[in-house]
Protein backbone atom coordinates (compact mmCIF):
# COMPACT_ATOMS: atom_id res chain seq x y z
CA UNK A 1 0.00 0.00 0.00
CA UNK A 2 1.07 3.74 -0.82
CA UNK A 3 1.46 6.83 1.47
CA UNK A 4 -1.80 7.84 -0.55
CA UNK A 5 -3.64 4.58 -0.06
CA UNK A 6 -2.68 4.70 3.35
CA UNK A 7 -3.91 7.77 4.37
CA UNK A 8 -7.37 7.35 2.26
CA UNK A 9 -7.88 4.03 4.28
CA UNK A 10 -6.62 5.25 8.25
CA UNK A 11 -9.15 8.96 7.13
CA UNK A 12 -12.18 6.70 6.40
CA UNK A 13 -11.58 4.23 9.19
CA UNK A 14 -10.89 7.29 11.57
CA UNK A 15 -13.89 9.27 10.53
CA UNK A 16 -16.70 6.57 10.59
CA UNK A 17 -15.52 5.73 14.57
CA UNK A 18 -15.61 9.17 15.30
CA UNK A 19 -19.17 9.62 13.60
CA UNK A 20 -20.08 6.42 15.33
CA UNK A 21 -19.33 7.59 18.68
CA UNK A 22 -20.38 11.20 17.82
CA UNK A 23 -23.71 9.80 17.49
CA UNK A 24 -23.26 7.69 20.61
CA UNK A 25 -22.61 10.22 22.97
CA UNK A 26 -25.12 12.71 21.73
CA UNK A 27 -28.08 10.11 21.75
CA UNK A 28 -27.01 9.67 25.21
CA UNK A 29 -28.16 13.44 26.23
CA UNK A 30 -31.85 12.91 24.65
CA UNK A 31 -33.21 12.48 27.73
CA UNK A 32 -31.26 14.88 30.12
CA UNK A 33 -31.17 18.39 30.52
CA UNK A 34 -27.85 19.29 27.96
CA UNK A 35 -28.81 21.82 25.36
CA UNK A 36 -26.90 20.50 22.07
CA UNK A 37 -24.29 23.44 22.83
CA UNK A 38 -23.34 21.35 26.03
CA UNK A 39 -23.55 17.80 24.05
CA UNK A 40 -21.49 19.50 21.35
CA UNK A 41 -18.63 20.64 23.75
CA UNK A 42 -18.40 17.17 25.34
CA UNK A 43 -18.48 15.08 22.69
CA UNK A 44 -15.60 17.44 21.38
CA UNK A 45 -13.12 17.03 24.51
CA UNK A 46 -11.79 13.70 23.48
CA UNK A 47 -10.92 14.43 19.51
CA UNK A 48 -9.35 17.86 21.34
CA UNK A 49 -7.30 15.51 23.22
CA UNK A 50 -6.17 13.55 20.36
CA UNK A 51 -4.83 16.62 18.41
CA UNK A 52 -2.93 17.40 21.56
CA UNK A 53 -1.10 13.78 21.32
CA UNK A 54 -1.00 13.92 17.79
CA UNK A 55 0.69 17.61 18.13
CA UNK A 56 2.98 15.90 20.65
CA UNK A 57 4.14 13.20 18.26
CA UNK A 58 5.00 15.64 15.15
CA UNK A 59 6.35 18.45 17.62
CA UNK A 60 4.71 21.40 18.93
CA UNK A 61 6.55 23.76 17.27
CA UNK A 62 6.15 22.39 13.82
CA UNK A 63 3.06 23.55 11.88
CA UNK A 64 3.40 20.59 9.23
CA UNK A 65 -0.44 19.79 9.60
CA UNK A 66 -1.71 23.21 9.04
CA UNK A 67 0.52 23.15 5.70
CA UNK A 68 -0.38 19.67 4.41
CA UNK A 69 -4.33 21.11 4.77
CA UNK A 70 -3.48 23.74 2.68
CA UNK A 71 -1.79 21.70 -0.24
CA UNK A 72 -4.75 19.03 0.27
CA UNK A 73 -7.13 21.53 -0.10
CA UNK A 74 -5.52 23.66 -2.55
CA UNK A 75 -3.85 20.82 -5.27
CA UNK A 76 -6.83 19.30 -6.30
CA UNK A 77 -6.87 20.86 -9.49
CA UNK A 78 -3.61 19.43 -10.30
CA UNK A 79 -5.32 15.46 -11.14
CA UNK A 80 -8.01 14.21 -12.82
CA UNK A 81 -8.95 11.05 -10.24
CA UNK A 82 -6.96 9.49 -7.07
CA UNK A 83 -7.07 13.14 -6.33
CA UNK A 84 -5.92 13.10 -2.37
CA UNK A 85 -4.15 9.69 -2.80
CA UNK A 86 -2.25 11.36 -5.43
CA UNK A 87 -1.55 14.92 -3.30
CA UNK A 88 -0.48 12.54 -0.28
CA UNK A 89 2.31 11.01 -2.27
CA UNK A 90 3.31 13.61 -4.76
CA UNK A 91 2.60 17.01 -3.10
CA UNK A 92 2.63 16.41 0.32
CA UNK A 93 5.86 14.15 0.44
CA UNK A 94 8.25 16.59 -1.86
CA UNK A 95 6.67 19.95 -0.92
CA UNK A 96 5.75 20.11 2.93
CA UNK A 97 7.04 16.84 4.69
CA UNK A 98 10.49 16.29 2.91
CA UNK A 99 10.93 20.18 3.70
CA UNK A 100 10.16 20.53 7.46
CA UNK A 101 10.76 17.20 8.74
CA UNK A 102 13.82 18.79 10.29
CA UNK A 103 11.93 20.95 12.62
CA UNK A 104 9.88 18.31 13.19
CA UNK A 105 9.98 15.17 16.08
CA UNK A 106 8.78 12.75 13.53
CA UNK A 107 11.15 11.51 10.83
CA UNK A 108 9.44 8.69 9.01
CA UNK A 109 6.73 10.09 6.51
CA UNK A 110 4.77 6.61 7.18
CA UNK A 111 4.04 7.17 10.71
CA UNK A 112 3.55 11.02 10.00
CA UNK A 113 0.60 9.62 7.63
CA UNK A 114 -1.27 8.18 9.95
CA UNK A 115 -1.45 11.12 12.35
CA UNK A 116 -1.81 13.31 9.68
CA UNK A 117 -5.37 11.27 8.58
CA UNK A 118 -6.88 10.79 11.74
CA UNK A 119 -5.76 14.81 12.75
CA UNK A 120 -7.60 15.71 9.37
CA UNK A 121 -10.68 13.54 9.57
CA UNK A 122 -11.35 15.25 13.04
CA UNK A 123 -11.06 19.03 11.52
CA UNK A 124 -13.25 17.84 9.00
CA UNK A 125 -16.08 16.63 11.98
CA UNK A 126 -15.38 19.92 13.38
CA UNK A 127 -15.92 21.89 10.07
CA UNK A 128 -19.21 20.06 9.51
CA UNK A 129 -20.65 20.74 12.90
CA UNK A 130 -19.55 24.12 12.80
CA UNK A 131 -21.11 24.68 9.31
CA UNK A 132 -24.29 22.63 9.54
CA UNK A 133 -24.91 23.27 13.29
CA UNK A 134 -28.70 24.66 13.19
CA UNK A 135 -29.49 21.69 10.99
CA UNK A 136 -28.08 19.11 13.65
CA UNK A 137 -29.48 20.95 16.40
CA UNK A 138 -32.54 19.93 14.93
CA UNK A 139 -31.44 16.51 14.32
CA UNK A 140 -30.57 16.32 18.18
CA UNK A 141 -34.05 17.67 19.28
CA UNK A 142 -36.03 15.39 16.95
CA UNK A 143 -34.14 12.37 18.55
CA UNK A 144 -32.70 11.79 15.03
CA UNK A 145 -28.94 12.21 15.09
CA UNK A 146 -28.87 8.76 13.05
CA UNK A 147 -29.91 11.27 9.83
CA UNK A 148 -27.39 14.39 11.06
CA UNK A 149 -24.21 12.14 9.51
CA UNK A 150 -24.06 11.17 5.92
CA UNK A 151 -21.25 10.22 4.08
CA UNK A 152 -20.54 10.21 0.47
CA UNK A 153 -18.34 7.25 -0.77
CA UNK A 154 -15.97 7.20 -3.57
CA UNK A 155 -13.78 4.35 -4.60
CA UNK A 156 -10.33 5.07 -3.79
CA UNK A 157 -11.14 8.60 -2.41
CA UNK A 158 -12.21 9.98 1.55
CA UNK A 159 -15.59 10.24 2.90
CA UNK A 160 -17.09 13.23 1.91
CA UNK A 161 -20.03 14.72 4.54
CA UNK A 162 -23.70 14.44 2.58
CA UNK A 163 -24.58 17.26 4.30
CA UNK A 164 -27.91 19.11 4.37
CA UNK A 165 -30.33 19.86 1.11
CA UNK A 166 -30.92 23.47 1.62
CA UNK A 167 -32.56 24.48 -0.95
CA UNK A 168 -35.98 24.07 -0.11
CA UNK A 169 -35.43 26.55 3.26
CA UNK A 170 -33.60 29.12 0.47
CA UNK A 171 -36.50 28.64 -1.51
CA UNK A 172 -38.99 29.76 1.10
CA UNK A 173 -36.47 32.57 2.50
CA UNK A 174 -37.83 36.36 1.20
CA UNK A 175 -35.44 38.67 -0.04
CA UNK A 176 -36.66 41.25 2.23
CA UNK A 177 -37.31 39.27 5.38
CA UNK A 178 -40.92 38.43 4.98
CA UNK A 179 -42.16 35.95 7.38
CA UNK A 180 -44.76 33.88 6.11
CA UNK A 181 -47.81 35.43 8.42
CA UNK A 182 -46.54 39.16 7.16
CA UNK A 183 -46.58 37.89 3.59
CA UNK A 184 -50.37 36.47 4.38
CA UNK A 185 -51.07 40.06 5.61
CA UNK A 186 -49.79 40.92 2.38
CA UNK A 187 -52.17 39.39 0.43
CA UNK A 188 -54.97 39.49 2.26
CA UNK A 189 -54.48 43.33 1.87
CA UNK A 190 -53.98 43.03 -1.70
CA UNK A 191 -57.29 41.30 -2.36
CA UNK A 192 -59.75 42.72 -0.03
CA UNK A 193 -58.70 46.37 0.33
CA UNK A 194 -57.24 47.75 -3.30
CA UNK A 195 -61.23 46.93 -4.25
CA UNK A 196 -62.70 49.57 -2.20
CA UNK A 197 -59.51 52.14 -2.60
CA UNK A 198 -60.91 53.64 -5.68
CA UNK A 199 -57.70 52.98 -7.47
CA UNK A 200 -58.03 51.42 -11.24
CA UNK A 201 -55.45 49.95 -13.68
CA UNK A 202 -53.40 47.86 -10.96
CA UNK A 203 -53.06 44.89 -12.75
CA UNK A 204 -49.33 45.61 -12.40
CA UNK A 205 -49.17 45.95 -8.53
CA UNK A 206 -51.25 42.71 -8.24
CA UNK A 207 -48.75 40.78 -10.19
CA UNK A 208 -45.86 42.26 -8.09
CA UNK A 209 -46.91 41.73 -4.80
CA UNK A 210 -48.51 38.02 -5.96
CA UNK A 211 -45.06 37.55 -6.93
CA UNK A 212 -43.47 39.29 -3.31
CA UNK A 213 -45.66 36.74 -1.64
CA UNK A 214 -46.01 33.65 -4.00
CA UNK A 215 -43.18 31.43 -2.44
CA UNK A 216 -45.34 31.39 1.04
CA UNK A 217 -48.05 28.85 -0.76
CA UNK A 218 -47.06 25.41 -1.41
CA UNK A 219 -49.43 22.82 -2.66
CA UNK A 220 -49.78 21.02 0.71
CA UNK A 221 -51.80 24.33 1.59
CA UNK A 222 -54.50 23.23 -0.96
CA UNK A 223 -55.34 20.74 1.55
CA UNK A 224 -55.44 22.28 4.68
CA UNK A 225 -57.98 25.20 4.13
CA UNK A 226 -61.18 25.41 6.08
CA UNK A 227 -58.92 23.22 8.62
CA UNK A 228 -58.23 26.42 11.19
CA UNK A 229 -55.21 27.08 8.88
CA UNK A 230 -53.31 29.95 10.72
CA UNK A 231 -51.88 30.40 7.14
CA UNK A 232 -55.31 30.68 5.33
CA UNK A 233 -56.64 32.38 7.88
CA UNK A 234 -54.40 35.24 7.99
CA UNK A 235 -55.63 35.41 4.28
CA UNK A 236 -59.29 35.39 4.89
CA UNK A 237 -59.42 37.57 8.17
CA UNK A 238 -55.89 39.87 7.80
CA UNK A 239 -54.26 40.85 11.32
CA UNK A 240 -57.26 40.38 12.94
CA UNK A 241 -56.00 36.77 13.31
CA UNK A 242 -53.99 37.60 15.63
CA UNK A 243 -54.75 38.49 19.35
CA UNK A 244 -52.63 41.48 19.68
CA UNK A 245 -54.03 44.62 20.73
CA UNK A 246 -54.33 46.92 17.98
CA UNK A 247 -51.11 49.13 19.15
CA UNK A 248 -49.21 45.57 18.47
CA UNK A 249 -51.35 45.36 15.38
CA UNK A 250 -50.18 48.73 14.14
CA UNK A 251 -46.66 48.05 14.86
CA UNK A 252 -46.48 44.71 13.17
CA UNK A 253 -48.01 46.85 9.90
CA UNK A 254 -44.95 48.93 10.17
CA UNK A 255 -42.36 46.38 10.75
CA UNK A 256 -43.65 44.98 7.32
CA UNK A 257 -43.90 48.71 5.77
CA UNK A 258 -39.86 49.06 6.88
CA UNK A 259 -39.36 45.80 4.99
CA UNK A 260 -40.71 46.47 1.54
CA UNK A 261 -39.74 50.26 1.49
CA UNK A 262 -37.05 50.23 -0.97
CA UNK A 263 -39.79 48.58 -3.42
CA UNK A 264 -40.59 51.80 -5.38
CA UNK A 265 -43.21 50.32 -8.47
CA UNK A 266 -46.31 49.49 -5.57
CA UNK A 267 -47.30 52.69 -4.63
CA UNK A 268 -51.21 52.20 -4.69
CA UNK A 269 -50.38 48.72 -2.80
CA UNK A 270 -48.84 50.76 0.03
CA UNK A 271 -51.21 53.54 0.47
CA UNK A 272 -53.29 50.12 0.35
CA UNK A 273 -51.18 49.04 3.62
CA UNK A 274 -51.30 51.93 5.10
CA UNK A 275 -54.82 52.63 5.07
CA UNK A 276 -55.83 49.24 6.39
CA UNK A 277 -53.00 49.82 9.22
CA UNK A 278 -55.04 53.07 10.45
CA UNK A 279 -58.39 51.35 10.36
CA UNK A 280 -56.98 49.12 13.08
């Protein structure tokens, strides 16, 4: 087996027992009283603990794995497949091992392998939790950190993290911070008070806010009205939905005024808004 082989096998090995134990541990707090913060920190303590030793074995004045990172991250370009078994022995090797070893502890490049691997499959849990950590944190309160840990798996290559599918939440996102019961308000305003403004010819401003406020209704909502909807309701009845007293009314008509105020092509639409805002 090759450097390169060697390290793909010791990462995958090293990342699936840390994912295994990851899991573990966390399941373990379900029932208790740790936030996933608190879960988080102490599943973390041992893998901190391991890139003390590892630190220890390669020196702690030699910053070899930060370097070999960089040329694993920043090579791939350089080969069309066996892309990290390839950096390991070519890049790696000549460029950052064969270069510092003499300001390192550790002489033989196998040995320096396997720390390396299991030091970068551990930076890689941490990346993943740092980057995906609202998604996990909802893993961990649903009780389902069996789906928070995915791998990808390519012949001859490292794990790579599924992840999370994200588009459907960018999807639903608004541009300019809608929430989906101001969007409702939106509407409901938009077909039951432009009627009675007096206002003709705003086939335009229908369209616009209709499109402002379209990615709010998904076809599961074709089901669910006449159920006590809070969605359709806030469409049929407006902020009267809501029990707030009409000062909080008022105030919630303003926060969504503030939010579409750089929209300059709705103008009978707002005078719309802001009519039904002082009827309150």
């Amino acid at each position: 087996m090759n450097y390169g082989e060697k390290f793909v096998q010791i990462y995958n090995e090293n990342i699936e027992r840390i994912i295994k134990t990851a899991i573990t541990e966390f399941k373990d707090y379900y029932e208790t009283n740790n936030s996933f913060k608190k879960a988080e920190r102490r599943v973390a303590e041992p893998l901190i603990s391991e890139i003390r030793s590892f630190q220890e074995k390669v020196g702690f004045n030699c910053d070899i794995f930060q370097t070999s990172h960089e040329y694993l991250q920043h090579q791939r370009a350089n080969y069309n497949y066996d892309i990290t078994i390839s950096i390991v022995n070519d890049e790696i090797k000549k460029e950052v091992f064969d270069k510092n070893k003499e300001n390192c502890e550790i002489t033989s490049y196998s040995d320096y392998i396997v720390y390396f691997a299991k030091r970068e499959s551990i930076r890689d849990y941490f990346n993943y939790i740092f980057n995906n950590r609202d998604e996990i944190n909802k893993k961990f309160k649903s009780k389902k950190m069996d789906e928070a840990f995915l791998f990808i798996s390519n012949k001859r290559e490292i794990h790579a993290f599924k992840g999370f599918d994200k588009k459907e939440k960018l999807k639903k996102e608004s541009s300019f911070g809608l929430t989906q019961n101001e969007k409702m308000i939106l509407l409901h305003v938009l077909l039951h008070k432009m009627n009675n403004s007096g206002l003709y010819n705003l086939s335009r401003e229908y369209f616009r806010v209709l499109a402002l406020c379209s990615e709010c209704l998904v076809e599961s909502d074709l089901y669910n009205v006449g159920t006590n909807y809070t969605k359709f309701n806030y469409f049929n009845i407006g902020i009267d939905q809501s029990t707030k007293t009409s000062r909080e009314k008022a105030k919630f008509i303003d926060e969504i005024q503030n939010k579409i105020i750089r929209l300059k092509n709705i103008p009978h639409f707002k005078k719309a808004l802001n009519n039904y805002k002082n009827s309150l």
